[in-house]
Protein backbone atom coordinates (compact mmCIF):
# COMPACT_ATOMS: atom_id res chain seq x y z
CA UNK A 1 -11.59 16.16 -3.46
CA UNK A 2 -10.54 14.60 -0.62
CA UNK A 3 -6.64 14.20 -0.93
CA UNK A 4 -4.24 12.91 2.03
CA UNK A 5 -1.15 12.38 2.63
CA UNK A 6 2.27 14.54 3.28
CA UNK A 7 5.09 16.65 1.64
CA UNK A 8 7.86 18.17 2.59
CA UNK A 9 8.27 21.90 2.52
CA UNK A 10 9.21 23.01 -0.71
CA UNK A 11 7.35 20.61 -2.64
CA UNK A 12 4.09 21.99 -2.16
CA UNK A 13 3.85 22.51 -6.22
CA UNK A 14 3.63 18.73 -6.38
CA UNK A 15 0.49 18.53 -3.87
CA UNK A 16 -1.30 21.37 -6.27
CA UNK A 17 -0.74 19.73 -9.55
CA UNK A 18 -2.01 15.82 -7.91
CA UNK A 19 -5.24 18.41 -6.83
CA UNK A 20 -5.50 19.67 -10.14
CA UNK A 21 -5.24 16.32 -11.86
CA UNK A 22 -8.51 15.29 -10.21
CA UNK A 23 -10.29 19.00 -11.32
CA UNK A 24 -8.85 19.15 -14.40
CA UNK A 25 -7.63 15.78 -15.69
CA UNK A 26 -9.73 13.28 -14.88
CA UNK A 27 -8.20 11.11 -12.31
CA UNK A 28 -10.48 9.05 -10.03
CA UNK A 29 -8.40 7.26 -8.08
CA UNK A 30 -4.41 7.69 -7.63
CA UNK A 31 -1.73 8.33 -5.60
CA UNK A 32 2.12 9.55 -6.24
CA UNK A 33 5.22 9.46 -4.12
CA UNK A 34 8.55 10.65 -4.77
CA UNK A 35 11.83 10.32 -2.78
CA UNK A 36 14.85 12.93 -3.00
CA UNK A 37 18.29 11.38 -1.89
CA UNK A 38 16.44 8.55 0.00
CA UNK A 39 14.02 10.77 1.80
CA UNK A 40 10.42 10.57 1.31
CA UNK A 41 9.36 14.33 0.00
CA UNK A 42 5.89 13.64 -1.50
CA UNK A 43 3.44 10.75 -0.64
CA UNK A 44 -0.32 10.89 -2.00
CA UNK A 45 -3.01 10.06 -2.34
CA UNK A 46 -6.95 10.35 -3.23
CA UNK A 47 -10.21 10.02 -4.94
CA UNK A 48 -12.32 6.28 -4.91
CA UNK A 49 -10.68 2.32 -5.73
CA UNK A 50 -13.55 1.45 -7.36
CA UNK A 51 -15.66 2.37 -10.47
CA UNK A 52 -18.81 3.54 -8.45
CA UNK A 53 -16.83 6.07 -6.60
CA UNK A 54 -18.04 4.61 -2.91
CA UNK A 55 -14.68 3.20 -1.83
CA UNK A 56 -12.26 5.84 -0.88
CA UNK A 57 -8.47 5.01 -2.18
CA UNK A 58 -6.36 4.29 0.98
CA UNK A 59 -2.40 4.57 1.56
CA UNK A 60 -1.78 1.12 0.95
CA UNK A 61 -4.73 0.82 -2.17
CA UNK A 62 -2.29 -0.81 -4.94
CA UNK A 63 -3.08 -1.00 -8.90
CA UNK A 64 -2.22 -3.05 -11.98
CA UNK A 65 0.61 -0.84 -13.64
CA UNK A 66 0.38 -2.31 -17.03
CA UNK A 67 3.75 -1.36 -18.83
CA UNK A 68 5.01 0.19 -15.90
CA UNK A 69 5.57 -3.19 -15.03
CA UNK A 70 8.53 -4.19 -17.09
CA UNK A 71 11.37 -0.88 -15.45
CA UNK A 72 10.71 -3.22 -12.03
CA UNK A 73 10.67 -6.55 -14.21
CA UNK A 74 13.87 -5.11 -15.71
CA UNK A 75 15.56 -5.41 -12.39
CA UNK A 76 15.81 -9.26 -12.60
CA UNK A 77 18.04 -9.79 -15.90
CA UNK A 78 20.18 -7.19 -14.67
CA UNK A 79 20.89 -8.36 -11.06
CA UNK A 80 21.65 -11.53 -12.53
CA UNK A 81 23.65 -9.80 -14.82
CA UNK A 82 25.48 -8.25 -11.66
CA UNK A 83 25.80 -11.57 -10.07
CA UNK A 84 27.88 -12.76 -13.30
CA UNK A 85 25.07 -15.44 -13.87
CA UNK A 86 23.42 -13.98 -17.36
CA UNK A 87 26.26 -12.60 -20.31
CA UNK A 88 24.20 -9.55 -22.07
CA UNK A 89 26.45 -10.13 -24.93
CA UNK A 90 25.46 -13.86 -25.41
CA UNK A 91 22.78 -15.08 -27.81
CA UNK A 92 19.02 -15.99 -26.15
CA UNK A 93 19.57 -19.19 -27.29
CA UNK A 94 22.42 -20.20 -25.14
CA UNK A 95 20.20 -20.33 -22.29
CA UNK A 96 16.82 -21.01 -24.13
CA UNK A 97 17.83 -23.31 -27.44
CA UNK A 98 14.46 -22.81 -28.99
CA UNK A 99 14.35 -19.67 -29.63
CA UNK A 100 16.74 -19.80 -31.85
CA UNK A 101 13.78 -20.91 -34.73
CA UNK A 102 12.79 -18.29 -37.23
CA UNK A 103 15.52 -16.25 -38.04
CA UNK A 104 16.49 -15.62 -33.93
CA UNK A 105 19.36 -17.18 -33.86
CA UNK A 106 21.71 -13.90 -33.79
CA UNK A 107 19.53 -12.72 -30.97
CA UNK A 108 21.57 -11.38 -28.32
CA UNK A 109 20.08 -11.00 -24.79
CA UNK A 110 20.14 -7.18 -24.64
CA UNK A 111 18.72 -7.05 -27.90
CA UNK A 112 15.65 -8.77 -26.07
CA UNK A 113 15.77 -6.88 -23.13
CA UNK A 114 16.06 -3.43 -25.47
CA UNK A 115 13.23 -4.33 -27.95
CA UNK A 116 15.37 -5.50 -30.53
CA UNK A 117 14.76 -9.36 -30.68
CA UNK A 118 12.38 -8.95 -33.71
CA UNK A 119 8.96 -10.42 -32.34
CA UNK A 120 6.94 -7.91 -30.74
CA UNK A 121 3.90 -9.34 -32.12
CA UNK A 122 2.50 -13.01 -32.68
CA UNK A 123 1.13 -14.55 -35.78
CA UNK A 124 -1.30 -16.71 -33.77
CA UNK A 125 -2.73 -14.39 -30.64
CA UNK A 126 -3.10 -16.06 -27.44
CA UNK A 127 -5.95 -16.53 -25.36
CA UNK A 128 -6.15 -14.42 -21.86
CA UNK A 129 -5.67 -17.92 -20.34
CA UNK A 130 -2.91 -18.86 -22.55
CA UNK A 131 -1.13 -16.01 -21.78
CA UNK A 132 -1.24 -16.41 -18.13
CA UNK A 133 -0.43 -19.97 -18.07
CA UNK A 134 3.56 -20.31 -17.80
CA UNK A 135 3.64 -22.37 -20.90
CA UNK A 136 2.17 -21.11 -24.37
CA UNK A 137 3.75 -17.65 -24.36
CA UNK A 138 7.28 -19.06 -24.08
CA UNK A 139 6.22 -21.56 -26.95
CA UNK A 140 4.98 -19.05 -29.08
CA UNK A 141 7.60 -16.78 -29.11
CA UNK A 142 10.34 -19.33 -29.46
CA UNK A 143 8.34 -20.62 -32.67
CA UNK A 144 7.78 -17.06 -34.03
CA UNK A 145 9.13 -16.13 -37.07
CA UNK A 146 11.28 -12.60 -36.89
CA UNK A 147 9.45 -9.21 -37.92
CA UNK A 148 13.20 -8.32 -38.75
CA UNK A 149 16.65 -9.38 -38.14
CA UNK A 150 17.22 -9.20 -34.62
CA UNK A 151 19.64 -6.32 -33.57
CA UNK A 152 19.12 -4.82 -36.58
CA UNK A 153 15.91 -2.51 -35.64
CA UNK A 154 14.04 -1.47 -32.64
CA UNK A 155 10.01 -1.95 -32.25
CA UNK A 156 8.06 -1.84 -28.40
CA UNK A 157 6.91 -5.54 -27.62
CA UNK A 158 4.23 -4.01 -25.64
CA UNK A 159 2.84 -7.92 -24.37
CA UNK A 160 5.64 -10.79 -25.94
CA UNK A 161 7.93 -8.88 -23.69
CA UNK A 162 6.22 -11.12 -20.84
CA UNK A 163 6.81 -14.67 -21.99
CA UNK A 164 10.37 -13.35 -23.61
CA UNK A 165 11.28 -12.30 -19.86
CA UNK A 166 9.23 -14.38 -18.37
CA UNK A 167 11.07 -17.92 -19.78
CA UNK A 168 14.62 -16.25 -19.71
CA UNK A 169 14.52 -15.81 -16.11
CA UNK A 170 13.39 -19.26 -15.85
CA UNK A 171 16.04 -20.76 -17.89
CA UNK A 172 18.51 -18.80 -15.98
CA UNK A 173 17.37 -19.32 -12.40
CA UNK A 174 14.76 -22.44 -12.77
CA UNK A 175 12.13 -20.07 -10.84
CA UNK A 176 9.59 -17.88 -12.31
CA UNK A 177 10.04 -14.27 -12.58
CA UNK A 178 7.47 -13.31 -10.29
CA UNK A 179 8.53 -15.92 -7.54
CA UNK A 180 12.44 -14.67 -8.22
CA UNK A 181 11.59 -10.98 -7.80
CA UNK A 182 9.54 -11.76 -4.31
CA UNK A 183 12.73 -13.58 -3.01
CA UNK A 184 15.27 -11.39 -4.09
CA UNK A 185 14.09 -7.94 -4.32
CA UNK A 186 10.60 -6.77 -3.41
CA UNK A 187 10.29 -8.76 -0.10
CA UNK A 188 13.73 -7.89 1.00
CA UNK A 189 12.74 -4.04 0.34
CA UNK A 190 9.57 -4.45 1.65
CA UNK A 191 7.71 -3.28 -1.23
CA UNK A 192 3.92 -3.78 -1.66
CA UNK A 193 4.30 -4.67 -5.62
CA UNK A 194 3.89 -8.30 -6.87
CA UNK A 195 4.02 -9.73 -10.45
CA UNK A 196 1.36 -12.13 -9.96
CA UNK A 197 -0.57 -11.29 -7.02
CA UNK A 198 -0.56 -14.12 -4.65
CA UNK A 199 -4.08 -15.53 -2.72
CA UNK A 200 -3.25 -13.86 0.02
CA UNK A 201 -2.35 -10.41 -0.89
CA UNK A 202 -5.80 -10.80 -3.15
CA UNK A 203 -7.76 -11.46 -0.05
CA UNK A 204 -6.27 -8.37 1.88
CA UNK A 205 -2.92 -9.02 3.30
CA UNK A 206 -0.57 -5.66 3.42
CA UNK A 207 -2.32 -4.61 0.59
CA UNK A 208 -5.57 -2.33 0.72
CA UNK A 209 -8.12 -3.45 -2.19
CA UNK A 210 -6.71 -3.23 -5.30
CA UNK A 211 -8.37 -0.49 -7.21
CA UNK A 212 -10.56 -1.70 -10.54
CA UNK A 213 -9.60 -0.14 -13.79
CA UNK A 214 -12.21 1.25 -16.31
CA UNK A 215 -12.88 -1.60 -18.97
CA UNK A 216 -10.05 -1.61 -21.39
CA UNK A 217 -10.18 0.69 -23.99
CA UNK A 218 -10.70 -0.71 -27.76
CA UNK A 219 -7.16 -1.41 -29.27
CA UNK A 220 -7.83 0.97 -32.12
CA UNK A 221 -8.78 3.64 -29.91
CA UNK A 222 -5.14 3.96 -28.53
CA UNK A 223 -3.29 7.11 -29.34
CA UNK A 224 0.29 8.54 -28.31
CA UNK A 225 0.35 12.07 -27.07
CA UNK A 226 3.54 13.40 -28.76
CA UNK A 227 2.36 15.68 -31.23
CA UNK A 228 -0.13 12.94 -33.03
CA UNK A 229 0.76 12.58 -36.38
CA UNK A 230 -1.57 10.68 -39.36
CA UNK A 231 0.82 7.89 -39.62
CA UNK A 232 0.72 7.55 -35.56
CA UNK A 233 -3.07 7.15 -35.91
CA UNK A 234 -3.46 5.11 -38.72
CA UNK A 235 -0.87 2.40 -37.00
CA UNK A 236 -3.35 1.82 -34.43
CA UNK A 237 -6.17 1.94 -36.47
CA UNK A 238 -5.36 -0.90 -39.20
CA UNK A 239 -5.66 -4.23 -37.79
CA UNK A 240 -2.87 -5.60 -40.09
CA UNK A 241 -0.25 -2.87 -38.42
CA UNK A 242 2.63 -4.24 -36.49
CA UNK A 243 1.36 -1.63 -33.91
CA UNK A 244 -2.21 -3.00 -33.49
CA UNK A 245 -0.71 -6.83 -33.88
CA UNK A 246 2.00 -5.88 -30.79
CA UNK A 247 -0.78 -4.66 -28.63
CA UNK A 248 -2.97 -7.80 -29.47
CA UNK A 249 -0.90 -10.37 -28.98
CA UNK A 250 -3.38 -11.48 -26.03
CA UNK A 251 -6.99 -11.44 -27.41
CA UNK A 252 -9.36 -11.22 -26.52
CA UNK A 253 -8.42 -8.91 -23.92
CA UNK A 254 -8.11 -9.76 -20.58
CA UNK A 255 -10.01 -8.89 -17.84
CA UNK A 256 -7.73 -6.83 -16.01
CA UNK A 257 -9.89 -6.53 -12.60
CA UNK A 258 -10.03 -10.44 -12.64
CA UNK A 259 -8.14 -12.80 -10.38
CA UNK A 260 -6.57 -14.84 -13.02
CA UNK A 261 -5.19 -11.90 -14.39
CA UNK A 262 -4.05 -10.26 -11.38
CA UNK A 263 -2.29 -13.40 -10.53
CA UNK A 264 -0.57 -13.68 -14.13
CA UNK A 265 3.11 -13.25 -13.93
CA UNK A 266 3.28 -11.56 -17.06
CA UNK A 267 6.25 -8.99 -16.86
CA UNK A 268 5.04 -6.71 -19.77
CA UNK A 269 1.59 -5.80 -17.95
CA UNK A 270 0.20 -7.16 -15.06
CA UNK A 271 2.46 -5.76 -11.94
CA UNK A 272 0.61 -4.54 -9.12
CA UNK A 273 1.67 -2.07 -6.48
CA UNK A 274 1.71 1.03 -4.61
CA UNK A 275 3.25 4.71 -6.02
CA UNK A 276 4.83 4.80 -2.95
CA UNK A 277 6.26 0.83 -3.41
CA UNK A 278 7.60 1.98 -7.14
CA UNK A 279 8.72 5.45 -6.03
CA UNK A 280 10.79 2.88 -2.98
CA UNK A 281 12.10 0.67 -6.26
CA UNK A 282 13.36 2.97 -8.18
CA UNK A 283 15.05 4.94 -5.16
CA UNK A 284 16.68 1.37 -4.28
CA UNK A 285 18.83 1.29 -7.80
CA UNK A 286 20.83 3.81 -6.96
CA UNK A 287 20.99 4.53 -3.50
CA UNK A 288 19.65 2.43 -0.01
CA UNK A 289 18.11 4.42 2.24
CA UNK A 290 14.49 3.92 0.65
CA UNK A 291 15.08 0.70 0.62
CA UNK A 292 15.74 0.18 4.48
CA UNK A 293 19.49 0.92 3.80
CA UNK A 294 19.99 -1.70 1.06
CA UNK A 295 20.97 -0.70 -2.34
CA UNK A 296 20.23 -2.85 -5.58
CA UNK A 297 22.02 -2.33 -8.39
CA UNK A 298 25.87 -1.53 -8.28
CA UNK A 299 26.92 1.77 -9.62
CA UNK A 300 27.88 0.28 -12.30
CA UNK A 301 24.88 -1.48 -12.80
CA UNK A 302 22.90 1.76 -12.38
CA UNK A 303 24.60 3.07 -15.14
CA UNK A 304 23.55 0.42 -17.35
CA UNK A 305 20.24 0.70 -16.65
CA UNK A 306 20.14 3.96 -18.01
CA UNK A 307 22.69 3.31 -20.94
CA UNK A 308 20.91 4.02 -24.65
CA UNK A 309 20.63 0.76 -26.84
CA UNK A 310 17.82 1.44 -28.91
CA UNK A 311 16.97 4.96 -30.48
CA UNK A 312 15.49 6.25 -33.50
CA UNK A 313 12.03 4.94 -35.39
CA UNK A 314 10.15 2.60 -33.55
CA UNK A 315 8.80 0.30 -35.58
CA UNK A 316 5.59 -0.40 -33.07
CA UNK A 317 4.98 3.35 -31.71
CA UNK A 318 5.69 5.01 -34.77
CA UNK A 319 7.36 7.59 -32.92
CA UNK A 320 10.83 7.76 -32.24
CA UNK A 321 12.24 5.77 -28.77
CA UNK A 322 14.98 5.58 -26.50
CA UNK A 323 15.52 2.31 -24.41
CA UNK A 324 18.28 0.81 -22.20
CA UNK A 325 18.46 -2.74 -21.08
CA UNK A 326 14.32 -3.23 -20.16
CA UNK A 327 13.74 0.25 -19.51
CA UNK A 328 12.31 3.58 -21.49
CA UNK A 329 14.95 6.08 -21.36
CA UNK A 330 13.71 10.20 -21.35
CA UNK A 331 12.87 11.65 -24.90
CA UNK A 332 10.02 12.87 -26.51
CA UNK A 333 8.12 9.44 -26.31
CA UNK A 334 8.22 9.10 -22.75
CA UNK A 335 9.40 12.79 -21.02
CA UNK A 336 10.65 12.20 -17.27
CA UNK A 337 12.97 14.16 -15.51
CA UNK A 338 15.87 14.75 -17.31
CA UNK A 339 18.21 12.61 -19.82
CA UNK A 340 20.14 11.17 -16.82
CA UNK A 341 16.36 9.35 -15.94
CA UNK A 342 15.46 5.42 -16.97
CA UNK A 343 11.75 3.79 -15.91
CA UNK A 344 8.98 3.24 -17.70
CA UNK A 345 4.82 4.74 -18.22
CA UNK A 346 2.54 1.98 -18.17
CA UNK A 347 -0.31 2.40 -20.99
CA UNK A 348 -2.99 4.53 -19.40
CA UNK A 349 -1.27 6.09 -17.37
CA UNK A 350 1.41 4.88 -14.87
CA UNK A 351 4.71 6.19 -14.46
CA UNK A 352 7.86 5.41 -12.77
CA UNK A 353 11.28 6.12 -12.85
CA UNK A 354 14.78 6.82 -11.38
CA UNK A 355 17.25 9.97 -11.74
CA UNK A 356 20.48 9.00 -10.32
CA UNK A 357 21.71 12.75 -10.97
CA UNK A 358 19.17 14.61 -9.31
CA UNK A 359 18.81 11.96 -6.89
CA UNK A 360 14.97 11.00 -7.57
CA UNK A 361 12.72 8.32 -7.59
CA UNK A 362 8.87 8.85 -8.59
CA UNK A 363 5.72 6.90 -8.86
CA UNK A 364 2.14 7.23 -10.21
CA UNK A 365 -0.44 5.36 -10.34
CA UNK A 366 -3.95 5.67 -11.18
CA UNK A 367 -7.18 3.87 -12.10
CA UNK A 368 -8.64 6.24 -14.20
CA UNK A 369 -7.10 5.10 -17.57
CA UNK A 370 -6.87 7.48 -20.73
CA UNK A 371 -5.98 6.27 -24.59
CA UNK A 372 -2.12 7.62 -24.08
CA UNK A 373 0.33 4.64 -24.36
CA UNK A 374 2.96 7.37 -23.05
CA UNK A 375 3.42 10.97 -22.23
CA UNK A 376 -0.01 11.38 -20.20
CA UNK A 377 -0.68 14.63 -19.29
CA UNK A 378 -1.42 13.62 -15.39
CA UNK A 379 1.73 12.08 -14.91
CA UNK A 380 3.50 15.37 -17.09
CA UNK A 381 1.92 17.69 -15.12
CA UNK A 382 3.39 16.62 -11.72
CA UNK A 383 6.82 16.16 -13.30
CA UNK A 384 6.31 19.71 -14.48
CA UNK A 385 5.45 20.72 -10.54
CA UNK A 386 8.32 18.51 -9.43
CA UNK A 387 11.28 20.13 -11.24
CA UNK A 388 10.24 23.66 -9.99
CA UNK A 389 11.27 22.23 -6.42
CA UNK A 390 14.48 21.25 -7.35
């Protein structure tokens, strides 16, 4: 296996496991990066972009993140929480009066940005071109009935997380999420990640070729792996679940190599980027030397993003969750460093996050997607290596 890149004495361990991965695990294409106190320790990557195995992965080769998506999605609510222009205490529907319909009214905004707004699933799935077309999502969650009270439970919206974002941002800002994040945060960072992948960047651009996934898997073939339990299975193997509805709220599903899709601004699932751009991300929320000196968040908006407001039973994942305000906090759902970390896997695979305490940002991606919705061994296995450097 044919594996390039760099790291820095002493994190050697990291190099052996992202080998391994590809001997042992399965990977076909990836690449990780981490940064330690703003410095660039590890930065790989190896193995082919493309299903065939003929086109080698390159060090600017980005990928479609899925989940992973909504930690740098999660950045936009909260610097416009830090700019005093969006109240986390105030109801959706004072900026977005429909959404009040269906039992929403007592929604509060970080009960929708901590999986608590009650409408992680849709009566009426949407088409892969409804989904992607600015309009229907936002309508169909505003008209949605609640699962539960909102603020009263917690339960992953795995896709309505997109047009819930997605139209919040909009109401807030009067641009898109995916335009507003360009502008004000990965452009002025210089990051090679885009929610909805513009013409150019499709065509070649900064970016290498975006690596194809494998086909999707079937929705009833998903799985966590943290310690699978009967009831875990059984959720994503009856149709009627909440679990199986969440994760079909787009259906057919979408063709994830596809254009239209990889030009979707849909903040639950369809990011695409670099390790080394989400390891750069991450490092930017609390400190600014990764990100060309600029920091992101405020302190005190780093400690919100990784301040617990939902834990317990998830009503979706059937295991128990931690979240903060839009991103997966460390427990036995979604291991990362160490409690003081906040990020998010993408299903498949993907992983990114932040750990203000140790002073570490990390990022993996890779094309070679397994069942796991979180915990996947590839990405465990170099956070394994990684803490025995620290």
């Amino acid at each position: 296996m044919n594996i390039q890149g760099e790291v820095a004495e002493g994190y050697e361990p990291v190099r052996d496991a992202f080998v391994r991965n590809f001997e042992v695990l399965g990977d076909r294409g990836a690449a990780v990066a981490v940064y330690r106190d703003g410095r660039k320790v590890v930065d790989l990557w190896g193995g082919a972009r493309d299903a065939e195995g003929s086109a080698p992965w390159a060090a600017d080769t980005a990928q479609i993140v899925r989940s992973a998506t909504k930690g740098v999605a999660a950045a936009v609510p909260l610097l416009l929480h830090q700019r005093g222009l969006l109240d986390l205490d105030a109801p959706v529907a004072a900026y977005w009066p429909e959404f009040k319909a269906g039992g929403k009214e007592g929604a509060l905004v970080r009960d929708l940005l901590a999986h608590r707004a009650g409408v992680p699933a849709l009566d009426r799935p949407l088409t892969p071109e409804q989904a992607a077309d600015g309009v229907s999502g936002a309508r169909a969650v505003a008209g949605q009935r609640a699962f539960w009270e909102p603020g009263s439970a917690h339960g992953y919206h795995a896709q309505t997380y997109s047009w819930l974002l997605g139209e919040l941002v909009l109401r807030v800002t009067g641009a898109s999420l995916g335009r507003w994040l360009a502008e004000e945060v990965t452009g002025p960072l210089g990051l090679d990640f885009w929610i909805g992948l513009p013409e150019a960047e499709a065509r070649a651009g900064r970016v290498g070729q975006v690596a194809a996934v494998e086909p999707p898997e079937p929705a009833g073939g998903a799985g966590l792996r943290v310690r699978p339990k009967r009831n875990v299975s059984e959720a994503y193997a009856d149709p009627g679940s909440l679990t199986r509805r969440a994760f079909a709220a787009i259906t057919p599903l979408p063709d994830e190599n596809g254009p239209g899709y990889r030009a979707a601004e849909l903040a639950a699932s369809a990011g695409i980027g670099t390790a080394r751009a989400l390891a750069r991300f991450y490092a930017a929320t609390f400190g600014g030397t990764a990100g060309g000196g600029r920091r992101l968040f405020s302190p005190a908006t780093t400690a919100l993003a990784g301040r617990e407001l939902s834990a317990g039973p998830d009503r979706v994942l059937v295991v128990n969750t931690r979240f903060g305000p839009g991103y997966m906090l460390h427990g036995a759902a979604s291991p990362m460093l160490s409690p003081a970390s906040y990020g998010h896997p993408g299903r498949g695979g993907s992983l990114a996050f932040a750990d203000p305490e140790a002073g570490v940002a990390f990022g993996y991606v890779t094309n070679a997607l397994t069942p796991s919705v979180t915990a996947d061994p590839r990405a465990q296995s170099l956070i394994r290596a990684l803490r025995t450097t620290l």
